[in-house]
PDB file of N, CA and C in Angstrom:
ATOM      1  N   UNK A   1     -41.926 -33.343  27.045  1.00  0.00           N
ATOM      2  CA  UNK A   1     -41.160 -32.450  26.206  1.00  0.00           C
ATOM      3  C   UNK A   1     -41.159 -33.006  24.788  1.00  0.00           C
ATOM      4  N   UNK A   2     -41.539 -32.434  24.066  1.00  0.00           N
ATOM      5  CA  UNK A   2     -41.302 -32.422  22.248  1.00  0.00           C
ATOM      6  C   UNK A   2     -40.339 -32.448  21.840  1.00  0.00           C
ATOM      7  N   UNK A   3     -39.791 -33.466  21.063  1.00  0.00           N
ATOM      8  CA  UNK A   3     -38.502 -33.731  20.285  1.00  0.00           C
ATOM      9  C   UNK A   3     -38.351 -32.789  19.006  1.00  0.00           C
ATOM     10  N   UNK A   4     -37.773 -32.325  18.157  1.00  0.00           N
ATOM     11  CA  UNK A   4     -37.517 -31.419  17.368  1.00  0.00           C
ATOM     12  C   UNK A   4     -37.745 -32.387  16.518  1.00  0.00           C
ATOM     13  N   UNK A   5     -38.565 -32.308  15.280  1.00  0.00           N
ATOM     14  CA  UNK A   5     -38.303 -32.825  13.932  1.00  0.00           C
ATOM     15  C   UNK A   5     -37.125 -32.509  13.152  1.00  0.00           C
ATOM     16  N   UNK A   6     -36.887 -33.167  12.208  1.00  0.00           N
ATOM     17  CA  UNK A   6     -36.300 -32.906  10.818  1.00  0.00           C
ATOM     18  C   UNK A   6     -36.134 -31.660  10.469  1.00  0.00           C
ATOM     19  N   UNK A   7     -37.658 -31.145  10.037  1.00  0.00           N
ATOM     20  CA  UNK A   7     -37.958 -29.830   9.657  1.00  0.00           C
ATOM     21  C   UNK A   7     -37.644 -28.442  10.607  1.00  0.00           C
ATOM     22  N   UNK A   8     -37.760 -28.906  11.541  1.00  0.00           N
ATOM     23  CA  UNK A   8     -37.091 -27.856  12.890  1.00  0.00           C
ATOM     24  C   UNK A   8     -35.537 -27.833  12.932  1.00  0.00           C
ATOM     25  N   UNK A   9     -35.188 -28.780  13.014  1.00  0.00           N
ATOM     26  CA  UNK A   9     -33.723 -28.813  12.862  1.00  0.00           C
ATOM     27  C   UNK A   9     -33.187 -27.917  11.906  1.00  0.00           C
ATOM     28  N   UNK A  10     -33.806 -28.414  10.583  1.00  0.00           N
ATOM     29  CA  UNK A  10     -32.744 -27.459   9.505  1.00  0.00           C
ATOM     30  C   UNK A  10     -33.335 -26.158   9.418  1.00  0.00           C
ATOM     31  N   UNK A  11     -34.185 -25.696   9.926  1.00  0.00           N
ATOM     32  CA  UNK A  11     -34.753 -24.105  10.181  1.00  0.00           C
ATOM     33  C   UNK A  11     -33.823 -24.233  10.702  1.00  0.00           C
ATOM     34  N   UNK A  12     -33.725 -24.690  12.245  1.00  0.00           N
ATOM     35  CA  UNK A  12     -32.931 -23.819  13.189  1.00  0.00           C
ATOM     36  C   UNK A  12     -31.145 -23.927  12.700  1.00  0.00           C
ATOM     37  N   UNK A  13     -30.997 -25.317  12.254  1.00  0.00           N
ATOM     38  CA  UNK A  13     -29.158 -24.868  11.824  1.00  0.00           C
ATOM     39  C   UNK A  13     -29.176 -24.033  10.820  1.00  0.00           C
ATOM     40  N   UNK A  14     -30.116 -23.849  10.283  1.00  0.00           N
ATOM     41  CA  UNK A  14     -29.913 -22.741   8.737  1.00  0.00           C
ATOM     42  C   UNK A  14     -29.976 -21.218   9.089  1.00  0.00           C
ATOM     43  N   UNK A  15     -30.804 -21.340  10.370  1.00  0.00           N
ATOM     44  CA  UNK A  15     -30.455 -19.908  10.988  1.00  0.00           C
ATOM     45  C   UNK A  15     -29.302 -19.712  11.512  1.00  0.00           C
ATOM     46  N   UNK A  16     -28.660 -20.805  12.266  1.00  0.00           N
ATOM     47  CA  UNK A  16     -27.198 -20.828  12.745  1.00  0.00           C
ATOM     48  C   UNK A  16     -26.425 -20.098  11.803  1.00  0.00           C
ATOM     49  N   UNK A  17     -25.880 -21.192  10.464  1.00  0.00           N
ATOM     50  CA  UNK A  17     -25.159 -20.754   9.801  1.00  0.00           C
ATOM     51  C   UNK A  17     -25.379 -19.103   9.257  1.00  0.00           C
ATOM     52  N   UNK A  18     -26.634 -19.003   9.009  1.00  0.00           N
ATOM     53  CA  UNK A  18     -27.107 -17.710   8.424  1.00  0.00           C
ATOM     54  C   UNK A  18     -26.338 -16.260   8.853  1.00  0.00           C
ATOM     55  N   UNK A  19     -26.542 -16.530  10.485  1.00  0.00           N
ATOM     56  CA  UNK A  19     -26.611 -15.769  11.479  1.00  0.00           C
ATOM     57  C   UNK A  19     -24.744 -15.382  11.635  1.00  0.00           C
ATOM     58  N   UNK A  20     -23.889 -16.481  11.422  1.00  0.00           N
ATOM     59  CA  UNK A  20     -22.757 -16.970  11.748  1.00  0.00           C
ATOM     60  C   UNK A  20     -21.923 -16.059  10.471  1.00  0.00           C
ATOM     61  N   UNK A  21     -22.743 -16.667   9.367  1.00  0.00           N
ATOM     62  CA  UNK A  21     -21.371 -16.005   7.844  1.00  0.00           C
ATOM     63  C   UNK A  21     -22.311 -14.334   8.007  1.00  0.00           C
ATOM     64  N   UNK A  22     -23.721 -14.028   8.626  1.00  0.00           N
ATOM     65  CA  UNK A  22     -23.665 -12.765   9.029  1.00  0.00           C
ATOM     66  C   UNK A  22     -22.128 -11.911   9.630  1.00  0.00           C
ATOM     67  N   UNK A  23     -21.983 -12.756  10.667  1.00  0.00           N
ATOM     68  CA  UNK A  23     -21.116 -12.062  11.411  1.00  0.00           C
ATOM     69  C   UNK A  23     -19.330 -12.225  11.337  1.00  0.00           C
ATOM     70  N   UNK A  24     -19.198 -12.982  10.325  1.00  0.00           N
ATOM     71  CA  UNK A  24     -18.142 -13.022   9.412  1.00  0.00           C
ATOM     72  C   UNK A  24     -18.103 -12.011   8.789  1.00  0.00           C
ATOM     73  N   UNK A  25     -18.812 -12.033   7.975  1.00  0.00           N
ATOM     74  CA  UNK A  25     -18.933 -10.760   6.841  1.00  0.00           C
ATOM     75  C   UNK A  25     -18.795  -9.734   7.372  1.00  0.00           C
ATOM     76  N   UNK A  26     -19.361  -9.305   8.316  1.00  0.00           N
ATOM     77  CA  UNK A  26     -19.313  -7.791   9.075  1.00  0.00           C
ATOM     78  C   UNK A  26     -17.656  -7.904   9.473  1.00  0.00           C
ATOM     79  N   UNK A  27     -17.405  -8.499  10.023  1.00  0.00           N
ATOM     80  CA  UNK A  27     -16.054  -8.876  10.794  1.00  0.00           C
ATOM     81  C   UNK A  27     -14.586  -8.622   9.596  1.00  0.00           C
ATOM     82  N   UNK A  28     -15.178  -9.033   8.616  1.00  0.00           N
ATOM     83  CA  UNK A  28     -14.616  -9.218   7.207  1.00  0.00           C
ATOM     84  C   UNK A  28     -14.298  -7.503   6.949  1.00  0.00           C
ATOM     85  N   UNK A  29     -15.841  -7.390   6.543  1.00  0.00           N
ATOM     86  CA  UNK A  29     -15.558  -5.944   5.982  1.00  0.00           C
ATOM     87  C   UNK A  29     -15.075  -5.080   7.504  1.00  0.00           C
ATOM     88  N   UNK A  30     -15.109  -4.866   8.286  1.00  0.00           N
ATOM     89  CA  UNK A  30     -14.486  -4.098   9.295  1.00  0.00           C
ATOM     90  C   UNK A  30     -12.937  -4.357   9.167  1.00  0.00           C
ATOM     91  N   UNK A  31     -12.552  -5.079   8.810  1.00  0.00           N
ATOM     92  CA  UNK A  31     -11.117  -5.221   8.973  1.00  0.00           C
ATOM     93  C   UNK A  31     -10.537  -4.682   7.963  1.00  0.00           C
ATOM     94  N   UNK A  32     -11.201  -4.330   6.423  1.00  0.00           N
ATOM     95  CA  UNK A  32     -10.985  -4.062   5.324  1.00  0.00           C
ATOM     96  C   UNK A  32     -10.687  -2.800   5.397  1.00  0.00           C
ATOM     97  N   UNK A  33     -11.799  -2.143   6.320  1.00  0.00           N
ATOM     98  CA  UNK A  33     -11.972  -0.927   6.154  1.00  0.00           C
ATOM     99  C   UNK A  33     -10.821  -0.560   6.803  1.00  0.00           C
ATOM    100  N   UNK A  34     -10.226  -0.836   7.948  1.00  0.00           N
ATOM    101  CA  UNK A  34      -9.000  -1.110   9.292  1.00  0.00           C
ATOM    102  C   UNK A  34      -7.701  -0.828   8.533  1.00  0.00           C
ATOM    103  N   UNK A  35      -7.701  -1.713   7.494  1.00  0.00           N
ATOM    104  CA  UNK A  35      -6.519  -1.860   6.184  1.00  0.00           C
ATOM    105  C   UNK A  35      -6.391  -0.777   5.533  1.00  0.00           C
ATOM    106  N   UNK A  36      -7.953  -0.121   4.884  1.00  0.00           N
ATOM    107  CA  UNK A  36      -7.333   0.734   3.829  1.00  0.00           C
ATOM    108  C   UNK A  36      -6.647   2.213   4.526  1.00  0.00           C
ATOM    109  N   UNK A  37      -6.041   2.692   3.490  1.00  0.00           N
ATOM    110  CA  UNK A  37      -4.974   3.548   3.805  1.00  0.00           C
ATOM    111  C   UNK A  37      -6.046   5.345   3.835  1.00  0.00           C
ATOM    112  N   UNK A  38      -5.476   5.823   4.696  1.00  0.00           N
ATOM    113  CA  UNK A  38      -6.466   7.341   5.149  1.00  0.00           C
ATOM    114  C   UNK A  38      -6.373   7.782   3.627  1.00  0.00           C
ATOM    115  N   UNK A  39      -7.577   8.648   3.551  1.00  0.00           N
ATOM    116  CA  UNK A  39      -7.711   9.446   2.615  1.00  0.00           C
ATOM    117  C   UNK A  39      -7.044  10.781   2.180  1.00  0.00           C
ATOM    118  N   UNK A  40      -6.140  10.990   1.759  1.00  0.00           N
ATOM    119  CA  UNK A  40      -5.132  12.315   1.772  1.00  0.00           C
ATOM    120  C   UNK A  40      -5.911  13.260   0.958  1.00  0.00           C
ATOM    121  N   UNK A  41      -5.745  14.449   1.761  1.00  0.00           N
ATOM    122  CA  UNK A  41      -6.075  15.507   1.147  1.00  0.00           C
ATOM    123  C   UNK A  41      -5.375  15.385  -0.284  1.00  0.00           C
ATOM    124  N   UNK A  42      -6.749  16.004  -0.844  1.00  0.00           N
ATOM    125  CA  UNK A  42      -6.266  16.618  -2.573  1.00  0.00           C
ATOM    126  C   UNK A  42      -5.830  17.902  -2.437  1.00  0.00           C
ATOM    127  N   UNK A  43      -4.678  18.441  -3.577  1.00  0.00           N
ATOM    128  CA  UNK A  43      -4.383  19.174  -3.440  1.00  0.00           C
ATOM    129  C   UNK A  43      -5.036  20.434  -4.116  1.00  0.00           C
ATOM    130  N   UNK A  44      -5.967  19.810  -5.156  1.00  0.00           N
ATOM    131  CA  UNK A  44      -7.072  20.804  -4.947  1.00  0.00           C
ATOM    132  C   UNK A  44      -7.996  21.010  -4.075  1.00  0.00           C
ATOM    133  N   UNK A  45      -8.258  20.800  -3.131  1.00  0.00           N
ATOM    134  CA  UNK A  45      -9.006  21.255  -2.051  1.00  0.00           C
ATOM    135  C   UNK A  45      -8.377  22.090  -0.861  1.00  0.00           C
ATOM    136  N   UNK A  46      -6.674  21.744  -0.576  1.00  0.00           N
ATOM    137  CA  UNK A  46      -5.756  23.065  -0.466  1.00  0.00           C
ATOM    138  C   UNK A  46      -6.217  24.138  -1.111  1.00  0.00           C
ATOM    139  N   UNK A  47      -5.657  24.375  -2.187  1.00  0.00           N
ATOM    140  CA  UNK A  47      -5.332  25.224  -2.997  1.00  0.00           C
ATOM    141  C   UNK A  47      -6.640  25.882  -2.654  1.00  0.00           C
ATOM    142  N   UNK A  48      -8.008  25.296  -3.276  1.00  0.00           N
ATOM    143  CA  UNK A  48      -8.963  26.167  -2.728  1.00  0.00           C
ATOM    144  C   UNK A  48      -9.658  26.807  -1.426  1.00  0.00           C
ATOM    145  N   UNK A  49      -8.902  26.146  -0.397  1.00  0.00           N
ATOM    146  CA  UNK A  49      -8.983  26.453   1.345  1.00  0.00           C
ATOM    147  C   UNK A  49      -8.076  27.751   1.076  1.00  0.00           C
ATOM    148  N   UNK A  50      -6.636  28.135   0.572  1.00  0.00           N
ATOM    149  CA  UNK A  50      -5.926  29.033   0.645  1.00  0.00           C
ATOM    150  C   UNK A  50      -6.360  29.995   0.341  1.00  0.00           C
ATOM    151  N   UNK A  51      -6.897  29.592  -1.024  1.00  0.00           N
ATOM    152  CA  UNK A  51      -7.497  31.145  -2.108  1.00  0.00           C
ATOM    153  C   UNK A  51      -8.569  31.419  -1.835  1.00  0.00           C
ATOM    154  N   UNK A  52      -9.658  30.747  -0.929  1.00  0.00           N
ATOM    155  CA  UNK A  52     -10.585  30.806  -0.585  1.00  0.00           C
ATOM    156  C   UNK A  52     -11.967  31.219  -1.657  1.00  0.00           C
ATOM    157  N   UNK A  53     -11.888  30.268  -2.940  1.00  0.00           N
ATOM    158  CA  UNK A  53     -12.279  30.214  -4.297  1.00  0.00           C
ATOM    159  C   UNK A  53     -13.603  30.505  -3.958  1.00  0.00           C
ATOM    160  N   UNK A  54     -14.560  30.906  -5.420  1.00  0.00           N
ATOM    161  CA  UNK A  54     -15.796  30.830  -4.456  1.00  0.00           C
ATOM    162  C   UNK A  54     -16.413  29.664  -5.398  1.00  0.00           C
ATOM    163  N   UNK A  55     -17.894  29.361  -4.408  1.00  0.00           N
ATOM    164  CA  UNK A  55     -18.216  28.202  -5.080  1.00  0.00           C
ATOM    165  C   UNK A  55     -18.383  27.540  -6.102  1.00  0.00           C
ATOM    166  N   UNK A  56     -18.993  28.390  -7.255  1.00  0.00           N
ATOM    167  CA  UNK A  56     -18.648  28.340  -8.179  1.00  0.00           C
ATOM    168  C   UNK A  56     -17.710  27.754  -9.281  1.00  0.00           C
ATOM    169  N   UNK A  57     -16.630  28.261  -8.684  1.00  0.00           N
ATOM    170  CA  UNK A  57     -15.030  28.264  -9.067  1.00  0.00           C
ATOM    171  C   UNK A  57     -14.792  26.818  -8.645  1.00  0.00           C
ATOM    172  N   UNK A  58     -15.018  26.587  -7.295  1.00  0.00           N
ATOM    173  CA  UNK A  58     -15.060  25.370  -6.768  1.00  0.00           C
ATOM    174  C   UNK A  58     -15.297  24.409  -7.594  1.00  0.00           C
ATOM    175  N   UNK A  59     -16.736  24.412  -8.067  1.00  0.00           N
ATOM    176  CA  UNK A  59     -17.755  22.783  -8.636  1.00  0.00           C
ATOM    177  C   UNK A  59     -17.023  22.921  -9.898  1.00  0.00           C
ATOM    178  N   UNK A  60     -16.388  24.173 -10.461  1.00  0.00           N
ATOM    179  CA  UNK A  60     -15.894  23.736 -12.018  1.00  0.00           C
ATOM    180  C   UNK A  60     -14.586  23.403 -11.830  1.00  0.00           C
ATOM    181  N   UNK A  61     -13.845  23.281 -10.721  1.00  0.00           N
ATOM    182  CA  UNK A  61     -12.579  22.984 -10.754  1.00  0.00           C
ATOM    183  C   UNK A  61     -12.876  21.385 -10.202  1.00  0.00           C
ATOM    184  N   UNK A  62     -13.914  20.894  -9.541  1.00  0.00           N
ATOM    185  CA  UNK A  62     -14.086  19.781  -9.117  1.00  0.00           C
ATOM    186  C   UNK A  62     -14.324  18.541 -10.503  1.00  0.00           C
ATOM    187  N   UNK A  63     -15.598  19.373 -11.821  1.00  0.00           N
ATOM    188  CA  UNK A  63     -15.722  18.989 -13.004  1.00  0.00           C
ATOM    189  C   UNK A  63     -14.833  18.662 -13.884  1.00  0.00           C
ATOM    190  N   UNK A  64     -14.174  19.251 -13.253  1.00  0.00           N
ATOM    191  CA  UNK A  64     -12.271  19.190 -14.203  1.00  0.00           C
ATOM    192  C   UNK A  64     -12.189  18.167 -14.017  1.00  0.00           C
ATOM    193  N   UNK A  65     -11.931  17.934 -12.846  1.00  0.00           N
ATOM    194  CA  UNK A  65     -11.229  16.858 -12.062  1.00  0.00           C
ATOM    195  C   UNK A  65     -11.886  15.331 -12.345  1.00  0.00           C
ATOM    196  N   UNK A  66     -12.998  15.469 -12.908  1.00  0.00           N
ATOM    197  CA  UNK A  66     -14.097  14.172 -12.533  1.00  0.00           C
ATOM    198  C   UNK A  66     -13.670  13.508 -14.253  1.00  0.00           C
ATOM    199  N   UNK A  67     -13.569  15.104 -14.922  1.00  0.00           N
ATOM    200  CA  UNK A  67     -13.280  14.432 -16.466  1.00  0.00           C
ATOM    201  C   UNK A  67     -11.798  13.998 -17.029  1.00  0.00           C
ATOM    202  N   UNK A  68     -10.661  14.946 -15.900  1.00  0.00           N
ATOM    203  CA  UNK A  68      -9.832  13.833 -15.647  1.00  0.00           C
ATOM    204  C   UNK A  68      -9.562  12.462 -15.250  1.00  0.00           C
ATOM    205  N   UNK A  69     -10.219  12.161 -14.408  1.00  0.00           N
ATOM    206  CA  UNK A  69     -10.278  11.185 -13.728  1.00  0.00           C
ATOM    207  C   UNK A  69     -11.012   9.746 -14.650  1.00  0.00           C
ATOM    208  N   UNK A  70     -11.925  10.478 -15.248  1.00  0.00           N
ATOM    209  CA  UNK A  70     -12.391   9.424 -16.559  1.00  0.00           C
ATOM    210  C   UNK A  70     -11.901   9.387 -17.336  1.00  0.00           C
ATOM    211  N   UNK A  71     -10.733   9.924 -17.533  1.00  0.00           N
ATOM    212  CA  UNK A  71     -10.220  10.154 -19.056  1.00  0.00           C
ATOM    213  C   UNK A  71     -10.459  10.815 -19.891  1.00  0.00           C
ATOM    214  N   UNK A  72     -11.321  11.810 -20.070  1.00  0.00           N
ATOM    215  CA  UNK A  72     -11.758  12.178 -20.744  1.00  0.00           C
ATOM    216  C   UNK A  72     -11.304  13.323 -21.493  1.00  0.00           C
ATOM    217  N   UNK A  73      -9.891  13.875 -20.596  1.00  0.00           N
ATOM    218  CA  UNK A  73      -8.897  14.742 -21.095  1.00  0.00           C
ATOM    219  C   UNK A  73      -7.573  14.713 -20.398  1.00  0.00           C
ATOM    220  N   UNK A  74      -6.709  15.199 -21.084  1.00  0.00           N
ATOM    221  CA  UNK A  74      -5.364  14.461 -20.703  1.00  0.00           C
ATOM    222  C   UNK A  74      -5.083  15.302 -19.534  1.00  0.00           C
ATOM    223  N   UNK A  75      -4.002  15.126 -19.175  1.00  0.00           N
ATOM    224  CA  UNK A  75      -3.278  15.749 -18.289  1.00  0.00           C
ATOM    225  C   UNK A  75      -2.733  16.894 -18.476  1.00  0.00           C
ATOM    226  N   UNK A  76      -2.273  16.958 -19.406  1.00  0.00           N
ATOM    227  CA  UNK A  76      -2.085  18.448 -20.002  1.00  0.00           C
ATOM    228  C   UNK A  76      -3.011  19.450 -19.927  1.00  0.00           C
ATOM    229  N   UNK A  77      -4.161  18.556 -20.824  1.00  0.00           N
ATOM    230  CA  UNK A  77      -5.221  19.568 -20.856  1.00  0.00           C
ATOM    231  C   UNK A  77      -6.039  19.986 -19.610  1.00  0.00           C
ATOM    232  N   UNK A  78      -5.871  19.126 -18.579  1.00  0.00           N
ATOM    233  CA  UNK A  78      -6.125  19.270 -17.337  1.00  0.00           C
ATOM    234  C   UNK A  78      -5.484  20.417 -16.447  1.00  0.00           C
ATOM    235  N   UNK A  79      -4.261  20.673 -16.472  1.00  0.00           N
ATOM    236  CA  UNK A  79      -3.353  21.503 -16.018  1.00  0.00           C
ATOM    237  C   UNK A  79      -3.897  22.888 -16.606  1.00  0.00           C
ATOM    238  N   UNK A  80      -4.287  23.156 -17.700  1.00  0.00           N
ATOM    239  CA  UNK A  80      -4.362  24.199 -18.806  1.00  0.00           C
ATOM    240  C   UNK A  80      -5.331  24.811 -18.256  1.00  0.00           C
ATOM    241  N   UNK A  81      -6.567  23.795 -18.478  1.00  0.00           N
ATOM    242  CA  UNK A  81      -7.997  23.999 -17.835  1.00  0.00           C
ATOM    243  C   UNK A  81      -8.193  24.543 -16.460  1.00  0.00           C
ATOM    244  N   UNK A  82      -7.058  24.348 -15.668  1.00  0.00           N
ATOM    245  CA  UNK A  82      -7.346  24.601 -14.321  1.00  0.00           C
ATOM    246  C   UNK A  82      -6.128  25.538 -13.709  1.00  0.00           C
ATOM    247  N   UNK A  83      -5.212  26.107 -14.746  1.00  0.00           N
ATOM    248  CA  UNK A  83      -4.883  27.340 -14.737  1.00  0.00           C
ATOM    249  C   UNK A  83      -5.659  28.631 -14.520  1.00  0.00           C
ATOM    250  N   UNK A  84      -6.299  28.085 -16.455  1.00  0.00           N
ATOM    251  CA  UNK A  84      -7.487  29.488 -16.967  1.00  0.00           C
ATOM    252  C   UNK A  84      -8.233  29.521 -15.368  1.00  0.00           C
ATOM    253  N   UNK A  85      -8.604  28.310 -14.950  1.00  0.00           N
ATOM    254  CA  UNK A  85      -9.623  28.892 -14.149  1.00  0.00           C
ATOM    255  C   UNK A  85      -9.345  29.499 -12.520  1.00  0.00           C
ATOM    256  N   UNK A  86      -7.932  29.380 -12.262  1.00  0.00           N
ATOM    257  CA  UNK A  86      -7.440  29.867 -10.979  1.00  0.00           C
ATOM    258  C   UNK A  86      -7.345  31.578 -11.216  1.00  0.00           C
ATOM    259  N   UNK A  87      -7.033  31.512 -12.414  1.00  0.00           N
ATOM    260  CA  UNK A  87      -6.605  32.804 -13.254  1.00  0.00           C
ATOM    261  C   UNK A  87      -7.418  33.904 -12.999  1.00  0.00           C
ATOM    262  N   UNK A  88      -8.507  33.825 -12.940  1.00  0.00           N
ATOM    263  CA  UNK A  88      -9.948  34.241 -13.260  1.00  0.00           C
ATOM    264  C   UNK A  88      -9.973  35.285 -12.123  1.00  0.00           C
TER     265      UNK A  88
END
């Protein structure tokens, strides 16, 4: 029987460890995911289940939302914007 070198050794513990903080990590993020809190309906996506918007109406009320969400217009103007367009 053949004794393992040096060079065999740290292949094979380097696969150990490799293999090991593999399955940490997975273990890790599964638990993360376990933690975070459900995703609640938006209440624009109500609103448009009720009124039964059409698509259209939909992706620009979603656009609203995306340039809220960046900042890119206030809250006010957000509300305003997505009046006019329920309005319609």
């Amino acid at each position: 029987m053949e004794i393992l070198g040096v060079g065999h050794w740290m292949i094979w513990i380097i696969g150990v460890v490799v293999f090991g903080a593999l399955i940490v990590w997975l273990a890790l993020a599964s638990f993360r995911e376990k933690r975070r809190a459900p995703e609640l309906p938006s209440a624009a996506a109500h609103v448009s289940r009720e009124l039964q918007l059409p698509e259209a109406v939909q992706a620009e009320l979603a656009a609203l939302n995306r340039r809220k969400d960046e900042g890119r217009i206030s809250e006010a103007e957000y509300e305003q914007a997505r009046a006019s367009l329920l309005d319609r």
